[in-house]
PDB file of N, CA and C in Angstrom:
ATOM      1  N   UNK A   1      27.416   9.124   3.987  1.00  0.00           N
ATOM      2  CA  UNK A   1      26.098   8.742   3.518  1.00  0.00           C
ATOM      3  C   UNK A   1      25.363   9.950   2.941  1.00  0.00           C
ATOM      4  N   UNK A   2      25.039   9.554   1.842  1.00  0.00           N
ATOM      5  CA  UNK A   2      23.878  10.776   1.179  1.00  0.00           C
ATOM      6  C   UNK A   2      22.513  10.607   2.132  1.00  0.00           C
ATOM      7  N   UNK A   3      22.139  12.259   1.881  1.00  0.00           N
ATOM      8  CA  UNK A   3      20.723  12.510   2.783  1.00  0.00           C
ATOM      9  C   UNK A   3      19.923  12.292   1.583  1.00  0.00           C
ATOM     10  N   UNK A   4      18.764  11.786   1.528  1.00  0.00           N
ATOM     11  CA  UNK A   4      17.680  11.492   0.904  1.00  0.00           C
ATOM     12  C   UNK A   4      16.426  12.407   1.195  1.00  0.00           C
ATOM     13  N   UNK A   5      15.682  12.743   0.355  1.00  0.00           N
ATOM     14  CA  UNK A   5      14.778  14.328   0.612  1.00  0.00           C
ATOM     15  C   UNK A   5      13.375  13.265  -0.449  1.00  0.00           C
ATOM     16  N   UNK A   6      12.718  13.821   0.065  1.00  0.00           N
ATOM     17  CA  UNK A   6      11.138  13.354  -0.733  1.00  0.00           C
ATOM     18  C   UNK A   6      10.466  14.892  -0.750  1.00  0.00           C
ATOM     19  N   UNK A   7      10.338  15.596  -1.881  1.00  0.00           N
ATOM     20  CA  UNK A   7       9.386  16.361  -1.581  1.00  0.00           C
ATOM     21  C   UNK A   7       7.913  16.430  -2.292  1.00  0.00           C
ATOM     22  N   UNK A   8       6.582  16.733  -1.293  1.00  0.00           N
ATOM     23  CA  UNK A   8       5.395  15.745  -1.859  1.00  0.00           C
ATOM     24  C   UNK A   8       4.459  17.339  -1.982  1.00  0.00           C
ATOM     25  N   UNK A   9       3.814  17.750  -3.458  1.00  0.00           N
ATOM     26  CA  UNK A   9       2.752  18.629  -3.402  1.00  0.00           C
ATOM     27  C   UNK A   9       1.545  17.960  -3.112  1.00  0.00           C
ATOM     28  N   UNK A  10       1.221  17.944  -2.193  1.00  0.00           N
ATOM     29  CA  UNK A  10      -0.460  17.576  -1.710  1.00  0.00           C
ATOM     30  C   UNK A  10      -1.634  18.535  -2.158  1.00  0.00           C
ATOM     31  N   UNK A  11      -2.032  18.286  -3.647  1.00  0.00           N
ATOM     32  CA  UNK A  11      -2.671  19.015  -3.958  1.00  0.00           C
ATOM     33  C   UNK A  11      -3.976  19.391  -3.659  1.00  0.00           C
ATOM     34  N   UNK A  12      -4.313  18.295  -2.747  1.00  0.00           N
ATOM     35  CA  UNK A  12      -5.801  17.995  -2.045  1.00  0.00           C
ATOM     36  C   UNK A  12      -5.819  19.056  -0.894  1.00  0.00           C
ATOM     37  N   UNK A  13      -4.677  19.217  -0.498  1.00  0.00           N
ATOM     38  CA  UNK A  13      -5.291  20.642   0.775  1.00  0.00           C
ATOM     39  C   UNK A  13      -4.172  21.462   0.582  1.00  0.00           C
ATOM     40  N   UNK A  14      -3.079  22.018  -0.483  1.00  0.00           N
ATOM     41  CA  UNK A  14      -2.432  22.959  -1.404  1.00  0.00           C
ATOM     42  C   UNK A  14      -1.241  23.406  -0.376  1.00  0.00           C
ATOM     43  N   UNK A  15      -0.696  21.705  -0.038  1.00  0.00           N
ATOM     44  CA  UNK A  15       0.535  21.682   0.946  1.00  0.00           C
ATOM     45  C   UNK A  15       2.061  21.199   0.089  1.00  0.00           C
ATOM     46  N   UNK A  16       3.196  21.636   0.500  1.00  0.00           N
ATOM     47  CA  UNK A  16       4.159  21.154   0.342  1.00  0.00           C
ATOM     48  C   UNK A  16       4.774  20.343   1.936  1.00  0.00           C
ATOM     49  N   UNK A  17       5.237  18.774   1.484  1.00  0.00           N
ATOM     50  CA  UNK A  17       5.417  18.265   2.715  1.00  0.00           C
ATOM     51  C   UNK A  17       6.720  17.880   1.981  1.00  0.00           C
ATOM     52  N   UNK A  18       7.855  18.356   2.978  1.00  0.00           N
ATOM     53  CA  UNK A  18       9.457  18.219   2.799  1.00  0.00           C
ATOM     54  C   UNK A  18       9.534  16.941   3.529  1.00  0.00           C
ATOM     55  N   UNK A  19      10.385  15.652   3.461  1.00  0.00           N
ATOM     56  CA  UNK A  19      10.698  14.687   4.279  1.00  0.00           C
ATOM     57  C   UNK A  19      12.252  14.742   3.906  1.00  0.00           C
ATOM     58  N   UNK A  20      12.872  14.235   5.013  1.00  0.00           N
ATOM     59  CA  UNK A  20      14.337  13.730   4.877  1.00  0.00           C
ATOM     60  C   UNK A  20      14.137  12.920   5.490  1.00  0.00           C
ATOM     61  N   UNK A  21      14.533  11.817   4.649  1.00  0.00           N
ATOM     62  CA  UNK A  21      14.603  10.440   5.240  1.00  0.00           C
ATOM     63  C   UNK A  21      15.863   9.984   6.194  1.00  0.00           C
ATOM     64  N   UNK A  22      15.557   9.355   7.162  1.00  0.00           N
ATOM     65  CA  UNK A  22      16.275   8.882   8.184  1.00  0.00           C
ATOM     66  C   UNK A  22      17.513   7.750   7.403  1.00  0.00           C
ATOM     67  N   UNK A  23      18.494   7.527   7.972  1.00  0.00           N
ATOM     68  CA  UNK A  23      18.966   6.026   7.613  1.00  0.00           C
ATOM     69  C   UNK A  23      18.664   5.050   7.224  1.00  0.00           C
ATOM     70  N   UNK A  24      17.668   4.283   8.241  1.00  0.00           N
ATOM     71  CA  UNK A  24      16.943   3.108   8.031  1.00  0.00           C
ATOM     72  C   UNK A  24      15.801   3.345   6.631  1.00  0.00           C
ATOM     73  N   UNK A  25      15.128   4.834   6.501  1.00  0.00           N
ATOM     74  CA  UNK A  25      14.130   4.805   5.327  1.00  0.00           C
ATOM     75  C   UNK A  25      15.033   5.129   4.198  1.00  0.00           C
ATOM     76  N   UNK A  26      15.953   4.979   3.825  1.00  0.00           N
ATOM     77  CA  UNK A  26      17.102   5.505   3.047  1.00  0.00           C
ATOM     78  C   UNK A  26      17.505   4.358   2.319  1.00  0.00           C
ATOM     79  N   UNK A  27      17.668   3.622   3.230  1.00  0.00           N
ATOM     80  CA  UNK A  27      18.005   1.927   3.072  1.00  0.00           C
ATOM     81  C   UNK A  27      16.771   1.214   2.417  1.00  0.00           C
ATOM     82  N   UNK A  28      15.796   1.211   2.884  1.00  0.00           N
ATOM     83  CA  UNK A  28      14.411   0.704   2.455  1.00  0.00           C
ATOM     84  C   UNK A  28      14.030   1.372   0.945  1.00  0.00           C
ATOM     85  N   UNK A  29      14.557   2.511   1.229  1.00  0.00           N
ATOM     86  CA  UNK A  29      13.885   3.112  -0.247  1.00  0.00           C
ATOM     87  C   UNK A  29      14.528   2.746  -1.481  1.00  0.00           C
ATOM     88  N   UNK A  30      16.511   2.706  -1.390  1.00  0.00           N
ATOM     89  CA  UNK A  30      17.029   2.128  -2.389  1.00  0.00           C
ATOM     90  C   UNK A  30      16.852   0.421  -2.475  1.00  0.00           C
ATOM     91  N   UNK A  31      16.039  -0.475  -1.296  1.00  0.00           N
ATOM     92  CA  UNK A  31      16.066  -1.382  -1.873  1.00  0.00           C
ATOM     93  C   UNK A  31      14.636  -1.557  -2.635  1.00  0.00           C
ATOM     94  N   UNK A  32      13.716  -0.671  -2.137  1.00  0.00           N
ATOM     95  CA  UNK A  32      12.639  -0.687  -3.057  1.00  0.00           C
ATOM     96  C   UNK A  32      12.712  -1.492  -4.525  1.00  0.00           C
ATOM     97  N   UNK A  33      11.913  -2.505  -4.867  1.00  0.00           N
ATOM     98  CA  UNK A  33      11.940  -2.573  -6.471  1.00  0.00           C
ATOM     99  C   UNK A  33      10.740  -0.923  -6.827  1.00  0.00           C
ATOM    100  N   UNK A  34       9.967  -1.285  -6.112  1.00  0.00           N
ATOM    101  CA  UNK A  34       8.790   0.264  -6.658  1.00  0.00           C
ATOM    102  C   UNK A  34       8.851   1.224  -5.785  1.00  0.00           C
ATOM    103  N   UNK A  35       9.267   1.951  -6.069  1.00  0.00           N
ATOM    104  CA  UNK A  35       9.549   3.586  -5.074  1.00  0.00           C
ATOM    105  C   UNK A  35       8.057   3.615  -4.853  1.00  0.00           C
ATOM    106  N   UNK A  36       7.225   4.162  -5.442  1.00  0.00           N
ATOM    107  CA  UNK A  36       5.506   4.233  -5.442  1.00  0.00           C
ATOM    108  C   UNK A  36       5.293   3.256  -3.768  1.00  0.00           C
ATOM    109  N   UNK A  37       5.570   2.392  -4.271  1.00  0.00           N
ATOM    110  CA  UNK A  37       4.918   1.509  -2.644  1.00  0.00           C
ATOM    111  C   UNK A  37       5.960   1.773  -1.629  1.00  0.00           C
ATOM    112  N   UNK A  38       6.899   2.192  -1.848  1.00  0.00           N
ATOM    113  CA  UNK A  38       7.914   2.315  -0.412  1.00  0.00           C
ATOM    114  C   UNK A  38       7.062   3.773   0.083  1.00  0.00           C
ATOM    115  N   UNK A  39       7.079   4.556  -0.947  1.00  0.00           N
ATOM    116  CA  UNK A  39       6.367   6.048  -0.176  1.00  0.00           C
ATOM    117  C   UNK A  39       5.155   5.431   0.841  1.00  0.00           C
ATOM    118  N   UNK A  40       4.271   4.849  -0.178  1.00  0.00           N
ATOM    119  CA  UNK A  40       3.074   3.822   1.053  1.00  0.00           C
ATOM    120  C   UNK A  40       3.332   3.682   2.197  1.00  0.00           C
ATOM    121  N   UNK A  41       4.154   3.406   2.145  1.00  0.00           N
ATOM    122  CA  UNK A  41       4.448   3.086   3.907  1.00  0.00           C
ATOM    123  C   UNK A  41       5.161   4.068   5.039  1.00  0.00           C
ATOM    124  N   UNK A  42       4.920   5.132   3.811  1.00  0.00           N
ATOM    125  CA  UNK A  42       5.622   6.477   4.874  1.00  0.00           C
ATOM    126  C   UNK A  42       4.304   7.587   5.077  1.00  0.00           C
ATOM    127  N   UNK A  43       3.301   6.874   4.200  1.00  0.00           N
ATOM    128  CA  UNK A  43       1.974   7.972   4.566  1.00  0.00           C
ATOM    129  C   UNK A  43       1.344   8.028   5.871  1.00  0.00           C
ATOM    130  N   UNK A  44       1.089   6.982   6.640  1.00  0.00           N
ATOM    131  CA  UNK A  44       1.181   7.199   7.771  1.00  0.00           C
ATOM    132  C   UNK A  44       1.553   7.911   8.785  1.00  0.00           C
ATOM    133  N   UNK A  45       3.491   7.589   9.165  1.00  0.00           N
ATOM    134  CA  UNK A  45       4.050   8.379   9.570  1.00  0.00           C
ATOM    135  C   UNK A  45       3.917   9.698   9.330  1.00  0.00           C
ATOM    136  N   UNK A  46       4.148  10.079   8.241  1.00  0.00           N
ATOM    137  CA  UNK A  46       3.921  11.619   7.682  1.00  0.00           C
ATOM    138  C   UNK A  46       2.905  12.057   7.352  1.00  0.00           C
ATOM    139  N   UNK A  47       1.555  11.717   7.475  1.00  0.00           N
ATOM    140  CA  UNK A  47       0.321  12.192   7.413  1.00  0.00           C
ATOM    141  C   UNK A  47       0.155  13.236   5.908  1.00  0.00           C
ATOM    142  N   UNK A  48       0.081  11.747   4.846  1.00  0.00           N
ATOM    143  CA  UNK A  48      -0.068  12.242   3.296  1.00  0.00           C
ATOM    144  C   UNK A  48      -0.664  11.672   3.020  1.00  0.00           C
ATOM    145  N   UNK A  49      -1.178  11.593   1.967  1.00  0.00           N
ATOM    146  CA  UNK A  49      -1.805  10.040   0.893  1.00  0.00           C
ATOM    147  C   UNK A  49      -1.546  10.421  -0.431  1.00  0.00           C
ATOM    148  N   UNK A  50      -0.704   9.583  -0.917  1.00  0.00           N
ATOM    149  CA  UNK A  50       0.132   9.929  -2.083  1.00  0.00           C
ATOM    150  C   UNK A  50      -0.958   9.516  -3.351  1.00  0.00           C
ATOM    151  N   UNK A  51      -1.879   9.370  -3.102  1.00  0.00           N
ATOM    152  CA  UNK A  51      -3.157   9.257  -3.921  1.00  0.00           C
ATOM    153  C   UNK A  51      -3.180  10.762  -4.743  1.00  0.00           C
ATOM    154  N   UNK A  52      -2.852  11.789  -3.507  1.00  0.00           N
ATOM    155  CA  UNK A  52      -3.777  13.316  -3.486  1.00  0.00           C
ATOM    156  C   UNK A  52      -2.135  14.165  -3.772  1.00  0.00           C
ATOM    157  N   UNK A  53      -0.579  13.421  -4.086  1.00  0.00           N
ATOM    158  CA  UNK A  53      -0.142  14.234  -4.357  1.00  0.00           C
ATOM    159  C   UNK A  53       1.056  13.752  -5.166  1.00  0.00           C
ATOM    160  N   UNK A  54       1.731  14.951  -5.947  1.00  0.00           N
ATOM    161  CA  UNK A  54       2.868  14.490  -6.560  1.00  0.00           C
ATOM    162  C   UNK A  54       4.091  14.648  -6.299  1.00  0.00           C
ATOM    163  N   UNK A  55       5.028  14.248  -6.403  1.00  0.00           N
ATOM    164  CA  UNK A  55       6.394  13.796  -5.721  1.00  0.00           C
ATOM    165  C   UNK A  55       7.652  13.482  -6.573  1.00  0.00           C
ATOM    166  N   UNK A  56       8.528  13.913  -6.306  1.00  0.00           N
ATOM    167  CA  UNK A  56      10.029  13.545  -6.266  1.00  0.00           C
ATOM    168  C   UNK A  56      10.962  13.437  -4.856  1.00  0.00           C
ATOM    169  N   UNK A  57      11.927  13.152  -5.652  1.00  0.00           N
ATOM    170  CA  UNK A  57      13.076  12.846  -4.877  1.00  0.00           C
ATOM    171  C   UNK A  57      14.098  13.262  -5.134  1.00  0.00           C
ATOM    172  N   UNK A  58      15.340  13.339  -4.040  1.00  0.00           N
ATOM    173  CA  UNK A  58      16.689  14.447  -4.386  1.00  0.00           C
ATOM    174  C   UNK A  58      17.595  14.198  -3.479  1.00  0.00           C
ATOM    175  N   UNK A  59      18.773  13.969  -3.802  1.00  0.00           N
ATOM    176  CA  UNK A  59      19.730  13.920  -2.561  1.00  0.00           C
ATOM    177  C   UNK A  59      20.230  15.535  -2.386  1.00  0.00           C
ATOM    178  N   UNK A  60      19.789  16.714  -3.108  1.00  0.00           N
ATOM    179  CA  UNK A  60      20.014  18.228  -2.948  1.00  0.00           C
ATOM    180  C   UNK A  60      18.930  18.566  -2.770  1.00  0.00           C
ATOM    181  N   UNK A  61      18.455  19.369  -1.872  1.00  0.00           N
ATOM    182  CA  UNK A  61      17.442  19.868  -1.637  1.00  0.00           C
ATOM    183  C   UNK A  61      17.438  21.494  -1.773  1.00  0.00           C
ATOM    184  N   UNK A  62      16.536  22.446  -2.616  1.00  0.00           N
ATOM    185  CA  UNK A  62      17.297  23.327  -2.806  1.00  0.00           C
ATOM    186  C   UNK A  62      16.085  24.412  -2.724  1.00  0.00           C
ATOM    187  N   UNK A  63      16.055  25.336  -2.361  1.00  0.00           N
ATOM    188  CA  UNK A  63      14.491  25.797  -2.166  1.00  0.00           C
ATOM    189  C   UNK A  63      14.842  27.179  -2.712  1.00  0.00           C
ATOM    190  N   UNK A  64      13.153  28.012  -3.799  1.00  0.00           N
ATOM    191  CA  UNK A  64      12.887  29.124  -3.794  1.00  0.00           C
ATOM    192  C   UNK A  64      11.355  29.901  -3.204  1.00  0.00           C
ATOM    193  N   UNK A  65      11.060  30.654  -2.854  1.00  0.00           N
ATOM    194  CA  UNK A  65      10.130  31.489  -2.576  1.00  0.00           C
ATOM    195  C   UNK A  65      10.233  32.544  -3.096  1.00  0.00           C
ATOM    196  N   UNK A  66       8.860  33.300  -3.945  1.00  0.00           N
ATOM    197  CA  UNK A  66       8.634  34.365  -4.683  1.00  0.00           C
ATOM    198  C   UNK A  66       7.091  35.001  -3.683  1.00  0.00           C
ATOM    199  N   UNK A  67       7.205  34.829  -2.218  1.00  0.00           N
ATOM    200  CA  UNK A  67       5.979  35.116  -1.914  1.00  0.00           C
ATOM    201  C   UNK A  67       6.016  36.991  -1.490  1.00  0.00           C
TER     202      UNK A  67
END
């Protein structure tokens, strides 16, 4: 099984929030017809509001820092 990664810039308080989705949200997300509303239902859990940020998705997750 591919790992599924959401990563969300919350530009409203100048956060990066990494998710890897579990199995079951993995499943939910490819049956999504609208990705947009499946995230909806993960703002909760993950304490976002995708109102305030922008987002992709990746089955590679691959990170740099220049700090």
């Amino acid at each position: 099984m591919l790992m599924e990664y959401i990563v969300l810039l919350d530009y409203s308080v100048g956060e990066i929030i990494k998710i890897r989705l579990d199995e079951q949200e993995t499943v939910l997300a490819d049956e999504a017809e609208n990705y947009e509303d499946f995230l909806r239902t993960l703002e909760s859990k993950y304490d976002f509001r995708l109102d305030d940020c922008c987002w992709m998705n990746t089955t590679h997750l691959k990170e740099r820092s220049y700090l």
